[in-house]
Protein backbone atom coordinates (compact mmCIF):
# COMPACT_ATOMS: atom_id res chain seq x y z
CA UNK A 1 7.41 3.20 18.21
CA UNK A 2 6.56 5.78 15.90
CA UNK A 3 3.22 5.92 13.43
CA UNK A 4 5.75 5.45 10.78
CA UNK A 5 6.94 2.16 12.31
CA UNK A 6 3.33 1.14 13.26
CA UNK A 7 1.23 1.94 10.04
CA UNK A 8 3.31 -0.62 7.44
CA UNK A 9 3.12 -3.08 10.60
CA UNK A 10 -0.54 -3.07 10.85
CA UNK A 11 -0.80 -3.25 6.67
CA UNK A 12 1.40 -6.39 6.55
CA UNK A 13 -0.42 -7.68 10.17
CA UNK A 14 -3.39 -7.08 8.30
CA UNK A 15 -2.95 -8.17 5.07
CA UNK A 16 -1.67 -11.89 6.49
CA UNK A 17 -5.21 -11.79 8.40
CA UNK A 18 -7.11 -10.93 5.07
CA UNK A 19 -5.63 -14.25 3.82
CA UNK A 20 -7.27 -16.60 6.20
CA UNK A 21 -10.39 -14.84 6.96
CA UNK A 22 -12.91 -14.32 4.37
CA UNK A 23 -14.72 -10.88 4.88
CA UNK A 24 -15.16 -8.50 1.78
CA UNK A 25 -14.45 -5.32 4.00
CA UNK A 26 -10.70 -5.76 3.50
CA UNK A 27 -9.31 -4.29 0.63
CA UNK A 28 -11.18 -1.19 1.47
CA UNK A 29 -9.70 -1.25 5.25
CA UNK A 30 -6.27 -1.57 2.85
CA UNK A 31 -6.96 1.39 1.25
CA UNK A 32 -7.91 3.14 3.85
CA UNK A 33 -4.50 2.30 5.98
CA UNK A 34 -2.64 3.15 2.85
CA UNK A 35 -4.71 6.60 2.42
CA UNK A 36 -3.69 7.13 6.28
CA UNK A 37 -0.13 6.42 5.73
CA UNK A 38 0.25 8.30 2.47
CA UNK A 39 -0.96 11.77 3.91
CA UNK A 40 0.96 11.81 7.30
CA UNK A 41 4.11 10.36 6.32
CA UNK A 42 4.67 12.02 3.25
CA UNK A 43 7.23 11.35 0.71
CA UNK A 44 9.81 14.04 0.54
CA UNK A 45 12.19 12.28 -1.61
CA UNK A 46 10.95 11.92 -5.23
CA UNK A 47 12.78 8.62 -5.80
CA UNK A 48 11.00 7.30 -2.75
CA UNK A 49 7.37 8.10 -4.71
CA UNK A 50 8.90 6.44 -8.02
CA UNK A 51 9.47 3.09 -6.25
CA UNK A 52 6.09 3.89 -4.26
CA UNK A 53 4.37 4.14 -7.45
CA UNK A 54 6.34 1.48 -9.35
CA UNK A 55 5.91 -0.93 -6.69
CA UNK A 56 1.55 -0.56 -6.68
CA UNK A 57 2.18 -1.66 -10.30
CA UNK A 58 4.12 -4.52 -9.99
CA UNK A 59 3.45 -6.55 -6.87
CA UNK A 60 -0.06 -7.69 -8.70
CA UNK A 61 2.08 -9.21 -11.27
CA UNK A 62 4.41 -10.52 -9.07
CA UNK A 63 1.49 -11.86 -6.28
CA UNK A 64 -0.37 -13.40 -9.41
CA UNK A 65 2.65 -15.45 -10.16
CA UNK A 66 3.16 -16.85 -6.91
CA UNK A 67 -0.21 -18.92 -7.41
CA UNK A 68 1.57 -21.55 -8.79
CA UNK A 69 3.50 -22.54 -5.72
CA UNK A 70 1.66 -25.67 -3.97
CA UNK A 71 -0.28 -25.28 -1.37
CA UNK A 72 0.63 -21.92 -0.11
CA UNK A 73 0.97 -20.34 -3.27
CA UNK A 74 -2.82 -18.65 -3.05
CA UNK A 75 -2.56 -17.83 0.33
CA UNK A 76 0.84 -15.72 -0.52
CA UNK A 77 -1.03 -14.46 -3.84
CA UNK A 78 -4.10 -12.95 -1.40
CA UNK A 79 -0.84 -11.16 0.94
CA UNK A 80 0.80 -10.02 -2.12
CA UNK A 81 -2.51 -8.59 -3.47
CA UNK A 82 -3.34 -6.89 -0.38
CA UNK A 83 -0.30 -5.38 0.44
CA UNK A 84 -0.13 -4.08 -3.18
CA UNK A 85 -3.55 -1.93 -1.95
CA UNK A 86 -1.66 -0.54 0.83
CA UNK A 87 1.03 0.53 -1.47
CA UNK A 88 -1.35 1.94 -4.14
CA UNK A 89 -3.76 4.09 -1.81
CA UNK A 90 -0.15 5.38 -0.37
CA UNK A 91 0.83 6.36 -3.75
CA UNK A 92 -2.42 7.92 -4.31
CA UNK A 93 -2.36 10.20 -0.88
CA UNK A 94 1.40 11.08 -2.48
CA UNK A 95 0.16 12.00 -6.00
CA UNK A 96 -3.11 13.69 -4.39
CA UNK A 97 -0.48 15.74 -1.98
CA UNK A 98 1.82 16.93 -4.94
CA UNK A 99 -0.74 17.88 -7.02
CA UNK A 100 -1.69 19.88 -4.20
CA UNK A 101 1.09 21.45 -3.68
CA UNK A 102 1.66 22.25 -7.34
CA UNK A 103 -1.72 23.94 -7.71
CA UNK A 104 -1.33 25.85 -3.77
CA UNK A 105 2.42 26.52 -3.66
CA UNK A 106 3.03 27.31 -0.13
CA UNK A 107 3.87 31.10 0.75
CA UNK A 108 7.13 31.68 0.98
């Protein structure tokens, strides 16, 4: 398996742990495995980084709305949340990479 495969595994594997165990570490380990994602796989495609980008902004919407399903509805609102951290610090690493890139063109 590649680290492109692995990386969104361990954010979802990670973000259905954060659910059921309390600790107040893990939207920073989130972050941190969307930061990781964000600068090695980086988005070539600009449509890609749209729906990146569009998709940190709307899953908290979405996962907020799924509270009022009974009994699992929080739970799934928590996954939702957390996954939408992943998704944001990836769309960070992408925006901090093309600014990058716009101020330090690469030699051609």
């Amino acid at each position: 398996m590649s680290f492109n495969r692995i990386t969104p595994a361990l954010a979802i594997l990670v973000a259905i742990v954060s659910a059921f165990v309390a600790l107040e570490w893990w939207p920073l380990i989130l972050l941190l495995i969307g930061l990781v994602f964000g600068f090695v796989a980086q988005e070539k495609d600009p449509v890609t980084g749209v729906l990146v980008i569009v998709t940190a902004i709307a899953l908290p919407t979405i996962a907020d709305s799924l509270n009022a399903i009974p009994m699992i509805g929080a739970h799934l609102d928590t996954i939702f949340t957390h996954l939408a951290i992943v998704i944001g610090g990836h769309a960070i690493a992408n925006l901090v990479l093309n600014l990058k890139n716009r101020i330090m063109p690469a030699e051609a």
